[in-house]
Protein backbone atom coordinates (compact mmCIF):
# COMPACT_ATOMS: atom_id res chain seq x y z
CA UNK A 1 55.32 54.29 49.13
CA UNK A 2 54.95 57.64 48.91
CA UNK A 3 58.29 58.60 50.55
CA UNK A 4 59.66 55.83 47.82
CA UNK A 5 58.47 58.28 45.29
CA UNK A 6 60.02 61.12 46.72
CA UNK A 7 63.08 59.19 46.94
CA UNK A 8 63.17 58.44 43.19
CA UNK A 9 62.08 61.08 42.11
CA UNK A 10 65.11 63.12 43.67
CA UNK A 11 67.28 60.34 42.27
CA UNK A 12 65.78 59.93 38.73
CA UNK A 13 66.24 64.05 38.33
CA UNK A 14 69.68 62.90 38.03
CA UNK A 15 69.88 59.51 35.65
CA UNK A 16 70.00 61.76 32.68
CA UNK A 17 70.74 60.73 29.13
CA UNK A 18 73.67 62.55 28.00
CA UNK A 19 75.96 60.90 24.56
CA UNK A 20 78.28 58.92 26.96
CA UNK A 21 81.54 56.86 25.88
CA UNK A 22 80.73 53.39 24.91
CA UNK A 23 82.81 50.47 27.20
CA UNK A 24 85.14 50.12 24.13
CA UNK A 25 85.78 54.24 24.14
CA UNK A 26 86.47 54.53 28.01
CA UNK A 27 89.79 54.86 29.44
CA UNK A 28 91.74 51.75 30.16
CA UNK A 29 93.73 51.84 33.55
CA UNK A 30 95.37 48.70 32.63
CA UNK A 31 94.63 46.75 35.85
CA UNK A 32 95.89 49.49 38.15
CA UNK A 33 94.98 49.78 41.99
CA UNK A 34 92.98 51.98 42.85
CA UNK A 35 92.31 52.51 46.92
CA UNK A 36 89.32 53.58 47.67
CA UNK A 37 87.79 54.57 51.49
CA UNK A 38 84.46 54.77 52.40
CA UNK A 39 82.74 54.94 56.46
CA UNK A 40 80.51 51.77 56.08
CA UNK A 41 77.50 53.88 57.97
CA UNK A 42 75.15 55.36 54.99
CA UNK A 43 72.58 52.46 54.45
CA UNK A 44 71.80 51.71 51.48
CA UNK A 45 74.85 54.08 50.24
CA UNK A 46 77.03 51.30 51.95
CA UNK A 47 77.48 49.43 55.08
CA UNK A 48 78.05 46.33 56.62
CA UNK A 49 75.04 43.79 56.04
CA UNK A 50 74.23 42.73 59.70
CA UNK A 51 73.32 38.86 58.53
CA UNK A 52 76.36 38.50 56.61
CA UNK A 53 79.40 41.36 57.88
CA UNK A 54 79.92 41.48 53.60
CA UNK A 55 80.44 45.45 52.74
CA UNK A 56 77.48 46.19 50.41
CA UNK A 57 75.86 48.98 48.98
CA UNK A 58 74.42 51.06 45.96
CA UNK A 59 77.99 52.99 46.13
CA UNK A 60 79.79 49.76 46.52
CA UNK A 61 78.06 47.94 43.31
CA UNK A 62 78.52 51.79 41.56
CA UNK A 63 82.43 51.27 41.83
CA UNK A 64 82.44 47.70 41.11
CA UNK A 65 81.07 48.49 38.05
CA UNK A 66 83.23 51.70 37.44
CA UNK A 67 86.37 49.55 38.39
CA UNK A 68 85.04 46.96 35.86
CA UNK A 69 84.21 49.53 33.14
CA UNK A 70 87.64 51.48 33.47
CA UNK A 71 89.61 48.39 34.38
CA UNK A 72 91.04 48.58 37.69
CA UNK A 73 91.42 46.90 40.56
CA UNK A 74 89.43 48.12 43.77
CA UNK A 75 91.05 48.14 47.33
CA UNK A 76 88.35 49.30 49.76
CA UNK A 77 89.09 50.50 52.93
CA UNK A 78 87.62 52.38 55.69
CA UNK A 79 87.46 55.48 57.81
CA UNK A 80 85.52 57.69 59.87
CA UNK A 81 83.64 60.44 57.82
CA UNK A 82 85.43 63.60 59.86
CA UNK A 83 88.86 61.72 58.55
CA UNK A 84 87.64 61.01 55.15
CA UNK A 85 88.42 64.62 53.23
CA UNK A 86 91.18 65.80 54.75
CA UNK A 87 92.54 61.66 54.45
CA UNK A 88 91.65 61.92 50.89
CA UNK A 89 93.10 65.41 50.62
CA UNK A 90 96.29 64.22 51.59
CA UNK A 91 96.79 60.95 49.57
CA UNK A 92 96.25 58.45 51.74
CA UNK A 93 93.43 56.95 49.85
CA UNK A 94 92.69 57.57 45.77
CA UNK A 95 88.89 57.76 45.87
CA UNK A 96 86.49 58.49 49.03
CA UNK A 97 82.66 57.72 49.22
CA UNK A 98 79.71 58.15 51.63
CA UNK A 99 77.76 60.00 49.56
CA UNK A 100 79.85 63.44 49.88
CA UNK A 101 77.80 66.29 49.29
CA UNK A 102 79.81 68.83 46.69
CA UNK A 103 80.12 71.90 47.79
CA UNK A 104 82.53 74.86 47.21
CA UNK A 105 84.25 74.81 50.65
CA UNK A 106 85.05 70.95 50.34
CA UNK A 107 86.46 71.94 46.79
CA UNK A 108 89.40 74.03 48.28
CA UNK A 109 90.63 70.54 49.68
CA UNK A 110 89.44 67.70 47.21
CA UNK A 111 88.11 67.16 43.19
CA UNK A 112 84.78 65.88 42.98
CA UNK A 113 83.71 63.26 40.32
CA UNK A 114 80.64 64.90 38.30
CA UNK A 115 77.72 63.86 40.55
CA UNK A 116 76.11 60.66 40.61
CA UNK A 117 73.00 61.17 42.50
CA UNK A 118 70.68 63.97 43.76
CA UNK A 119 69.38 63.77 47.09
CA UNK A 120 66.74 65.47 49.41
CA UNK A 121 67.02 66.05 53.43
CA UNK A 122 64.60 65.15 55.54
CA UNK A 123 63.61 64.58 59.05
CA UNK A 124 63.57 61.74 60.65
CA UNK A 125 62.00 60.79 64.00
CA UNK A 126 60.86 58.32 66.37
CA UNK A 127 57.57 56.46 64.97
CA UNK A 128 55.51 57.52 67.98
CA UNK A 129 56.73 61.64 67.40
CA UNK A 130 53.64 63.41 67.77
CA UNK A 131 55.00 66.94 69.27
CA UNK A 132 55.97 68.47 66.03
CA UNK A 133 54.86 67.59 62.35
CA UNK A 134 57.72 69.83 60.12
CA UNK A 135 60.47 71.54 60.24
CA UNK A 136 58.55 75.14 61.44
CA UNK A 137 56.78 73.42 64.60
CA UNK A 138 59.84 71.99 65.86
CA UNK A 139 61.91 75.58 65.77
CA UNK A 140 58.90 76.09 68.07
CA UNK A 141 59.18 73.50 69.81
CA UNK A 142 61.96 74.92 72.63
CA UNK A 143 62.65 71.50 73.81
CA UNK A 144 63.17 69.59 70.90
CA UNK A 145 67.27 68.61 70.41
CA UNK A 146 68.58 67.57 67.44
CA UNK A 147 71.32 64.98 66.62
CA UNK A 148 74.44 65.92 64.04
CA UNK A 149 77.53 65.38 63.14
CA UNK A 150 80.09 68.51 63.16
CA UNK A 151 80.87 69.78 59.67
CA UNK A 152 77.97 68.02 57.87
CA UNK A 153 75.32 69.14 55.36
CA UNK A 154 72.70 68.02 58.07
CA UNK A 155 74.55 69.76 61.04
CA UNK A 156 74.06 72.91 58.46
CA UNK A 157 70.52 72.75 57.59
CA UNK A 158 69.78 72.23 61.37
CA UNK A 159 71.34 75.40 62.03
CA UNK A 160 70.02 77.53 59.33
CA UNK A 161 67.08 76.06 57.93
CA UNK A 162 65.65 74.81 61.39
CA UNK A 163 66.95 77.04 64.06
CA UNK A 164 68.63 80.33 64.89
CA UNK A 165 71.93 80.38 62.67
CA UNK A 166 73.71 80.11 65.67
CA UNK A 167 76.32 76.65 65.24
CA UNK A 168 76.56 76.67 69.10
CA UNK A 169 72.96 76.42 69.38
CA UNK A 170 72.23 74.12 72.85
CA UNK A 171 69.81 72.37 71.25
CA UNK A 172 72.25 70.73 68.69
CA UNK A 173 73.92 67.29 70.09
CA UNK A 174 76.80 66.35 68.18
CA UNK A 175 78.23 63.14 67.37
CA UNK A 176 81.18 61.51 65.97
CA UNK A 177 79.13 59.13 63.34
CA UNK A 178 75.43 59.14 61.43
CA UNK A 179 74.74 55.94 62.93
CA UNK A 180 75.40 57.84 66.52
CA UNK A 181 73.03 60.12 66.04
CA UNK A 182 69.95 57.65 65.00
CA UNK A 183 71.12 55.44 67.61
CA UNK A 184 70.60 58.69 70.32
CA UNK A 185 67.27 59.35 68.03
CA UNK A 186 66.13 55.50 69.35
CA UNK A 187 67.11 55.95 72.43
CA UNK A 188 65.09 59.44 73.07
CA UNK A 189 68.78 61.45 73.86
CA UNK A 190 67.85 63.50 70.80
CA UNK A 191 64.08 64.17 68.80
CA UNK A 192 65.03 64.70 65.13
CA UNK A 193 68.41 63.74 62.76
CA UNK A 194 68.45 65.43 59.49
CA UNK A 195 69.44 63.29 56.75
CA UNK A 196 68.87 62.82 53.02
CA UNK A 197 66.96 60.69 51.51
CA UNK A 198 68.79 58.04 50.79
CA UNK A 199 69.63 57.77 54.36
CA UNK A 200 66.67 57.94 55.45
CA UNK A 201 64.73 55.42 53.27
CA UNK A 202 67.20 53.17 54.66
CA UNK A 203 66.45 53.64 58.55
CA UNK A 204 63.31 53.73 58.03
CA UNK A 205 62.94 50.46 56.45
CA UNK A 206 64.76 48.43 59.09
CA UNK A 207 62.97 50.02 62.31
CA UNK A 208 59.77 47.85 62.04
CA UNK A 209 58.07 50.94 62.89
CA UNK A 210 60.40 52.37 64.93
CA UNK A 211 61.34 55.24 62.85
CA UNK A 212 59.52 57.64 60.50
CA UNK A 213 59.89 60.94 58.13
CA UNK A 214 57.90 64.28 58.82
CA UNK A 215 57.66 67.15 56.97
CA UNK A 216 59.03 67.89 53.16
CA UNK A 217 62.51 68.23 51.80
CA UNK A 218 64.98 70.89 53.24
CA UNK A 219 67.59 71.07 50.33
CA UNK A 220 68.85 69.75 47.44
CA UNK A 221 72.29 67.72 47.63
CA UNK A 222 74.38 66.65 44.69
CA UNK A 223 76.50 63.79 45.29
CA UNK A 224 80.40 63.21 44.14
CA UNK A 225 83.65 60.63 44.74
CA UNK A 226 86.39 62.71 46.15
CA UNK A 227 89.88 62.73 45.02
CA UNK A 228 92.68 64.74 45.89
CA UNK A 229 93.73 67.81 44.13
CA UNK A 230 94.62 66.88 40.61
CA UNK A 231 93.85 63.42 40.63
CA UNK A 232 93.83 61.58 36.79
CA UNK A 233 91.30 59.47 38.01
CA UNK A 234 88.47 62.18 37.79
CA UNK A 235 88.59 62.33 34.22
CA UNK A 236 88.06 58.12 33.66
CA UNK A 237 85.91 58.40 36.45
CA UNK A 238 83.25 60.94 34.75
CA UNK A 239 83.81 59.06 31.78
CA UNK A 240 82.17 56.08 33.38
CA UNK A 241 79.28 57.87 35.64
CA UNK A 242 77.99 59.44 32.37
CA UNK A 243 78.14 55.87 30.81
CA UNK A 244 76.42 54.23 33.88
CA UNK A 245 73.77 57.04 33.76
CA UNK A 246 73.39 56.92 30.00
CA UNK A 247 72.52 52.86 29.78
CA UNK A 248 70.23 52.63 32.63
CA UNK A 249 73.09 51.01 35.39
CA UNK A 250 71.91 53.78 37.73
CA UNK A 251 68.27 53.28 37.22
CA UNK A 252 68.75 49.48 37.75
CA UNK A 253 70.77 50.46 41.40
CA UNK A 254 67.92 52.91 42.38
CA UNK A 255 65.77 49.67 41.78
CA UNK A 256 67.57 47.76 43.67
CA UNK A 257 69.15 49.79 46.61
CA UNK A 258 65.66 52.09 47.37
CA UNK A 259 62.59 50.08 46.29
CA UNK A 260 63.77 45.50 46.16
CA UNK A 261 66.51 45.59 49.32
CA UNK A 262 64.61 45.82 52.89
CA UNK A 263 67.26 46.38 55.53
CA UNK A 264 67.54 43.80 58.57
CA UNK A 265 65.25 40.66 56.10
C-alpha cells in the first residue's frame, strides 16, 4: 500500500485544476481519423489483457475519452517502442503512446502533447533479492547486471544515476522490449530493471510475489502523446488533457488503472 501511495502521489502532483475548456468549447474534428500507435507492453499504461487479448489500458481509456471529447475517430495500431518516434516523426502514425517521457532530445524529432502524468523510477527486482537494498548497494554490488532497453529513460538512469556514466558499461543487458527485460529479471539473466512507477505497480501486482520494488525514486518523468513536427492535433489535444485533468477524468483513471485493476485476476 505504501508503494500505492507513492504511486499516486507522483500521479496526483499532476491532476491539477487549471480553467479548462468546457466539452461544448473544445475543438470539433468533425469525425476525422485519427491513427494512433502505441507498443501494447506498459501495464497498466496499455497492453493486451491476457484473459481476454482486448487492448486495454489507462492510456487507452485516456484517448477514448479524448477521441470522444474532440470528436474523432480512433485507429489504434501498434509498434515496437525503438520504431515508435522516429515512425511518428515521419508520418506514419498521427499520435504515439507508451507513456513517452518528454525530453529535449526527443523534441528535435516529435511535438509533445502537454503532459498527462508524472511518474517516478524505481527498481524492481526478484521477490527473494536480498543482495542489495537501493540503488547505492547495488553500484557496489560488482556482479549485479541490469536489464534496459537502448535509448530509454531507464537505460539512462542506469548509467548515470546507478553506475559509472559509461553507456557501454558490461553490466548493462540490453533488450529490444520492457517486457524483455522483466522477463530476463524472472528468469535470473539480469538482477534489477529500472522502470517508473506506473510500470512497476503493474508487475508487481501480477507476480504473486514474484516481483518487488527496493529503494526510493530515481527521477522525475513527465509524460506526453507524440506527434510529428507541426501536427494540428496538439493544440485540440491539450485542449482536452487540461479538461480531463480539470473534472476529475484523470483522478477517476488513477483509481482505476493503479489502486481497483489487479493484473492476471
Amino acid at each position: 500500500m505504501l508503494f500505492c501511495r507513492t504511486v499516486l502521489a507522483g500521479l496526483t502532483a499532476f491532476i491539477l485544476s487549471p480553467l479548462a475548456a468546457t466539452a461544448a468549447e473544445l475543438p470539433d474534428l468533425k469525425g476525422k481519423t485519427v491513427v494512433v500507435v502505441t507498443e501494447n507492453a506498459y501495464p497498466p499504461l496499455q497492453f493486451v489483457d491476457p484473459k481476454t487479448g482486448k487492448q486495454i489500458g489507462w492510456e487507452y481509456d485516456a484517448m477514448n475519452e479524448i477521441a470522444k471529447r474532440l470528436n474523432f475517430k480512433v485507429e489504434y495500431q501498434n509498434t515496437s517502442w525503438d520504431a515508435m518516434i522516429q515512425a511518428v516523426s515521419d508520418n506514419q502514425y498521427n499520435i504515439g503512446m507508451t507513456g513517452i517521457t518528454i525530453k529535449d532530445d526527443r523534441k528535435a524529432k516529435v511535438d509533445f502533447s502537454d503532459p498527462y502524468m508524472r511518474s517516478q523510477q524505481f527498481m524492481l527486482v526478484r521477490g527473494d533479492e536480498t543482495r542489495f537494498t537501493d540503488a547505492k548497494t547495488f553500484g557496489a554490488f560488482n556482479d549485479g547486471l541490469v536489464g534496459a532497453q537502448p535509448g530509454t529513460s531507464p537505460f539512462y538512469a542506469a548509467v548515470y544515476e546507478i553506475l559509472d556514466g559509461n553507456e557501454q558499461n558490461p553490466r548493462i543487458k540490453l533488450f529490444e522490449t520492457f517486457g524483455a527485460t522483466v522477463q530476463a529479471l524472472k528468469a535470473g539473466d539480469v538482477d534489477v530493471v529500472l522502470t517508473d512507477s506506473v510500470a512497476a505497480q503493474g508487475y508487481v501486482d501480477a507476480s504473486n510475489g514474484g516481483l518487488k520494488v527496493i529503494g526510493g525514486p530515481l527521477g522525475t518523468e513527465d509524460f506526453g502523446f507524440i506527434f510529428p513536427k507541426g501536427s494540428d492535433l496538439v493544440g485540440p489535444v491539450n485542449a482536452a488533457i487540461a479538461s480531463l485533468k480539470a473534472d476529475g477524468t484523470f483522478d477517476k483513471l488513477n483509481k482505476t488503472w493503479f489502486l481497483d485493476y489487479k493484473m492476471g485476476q
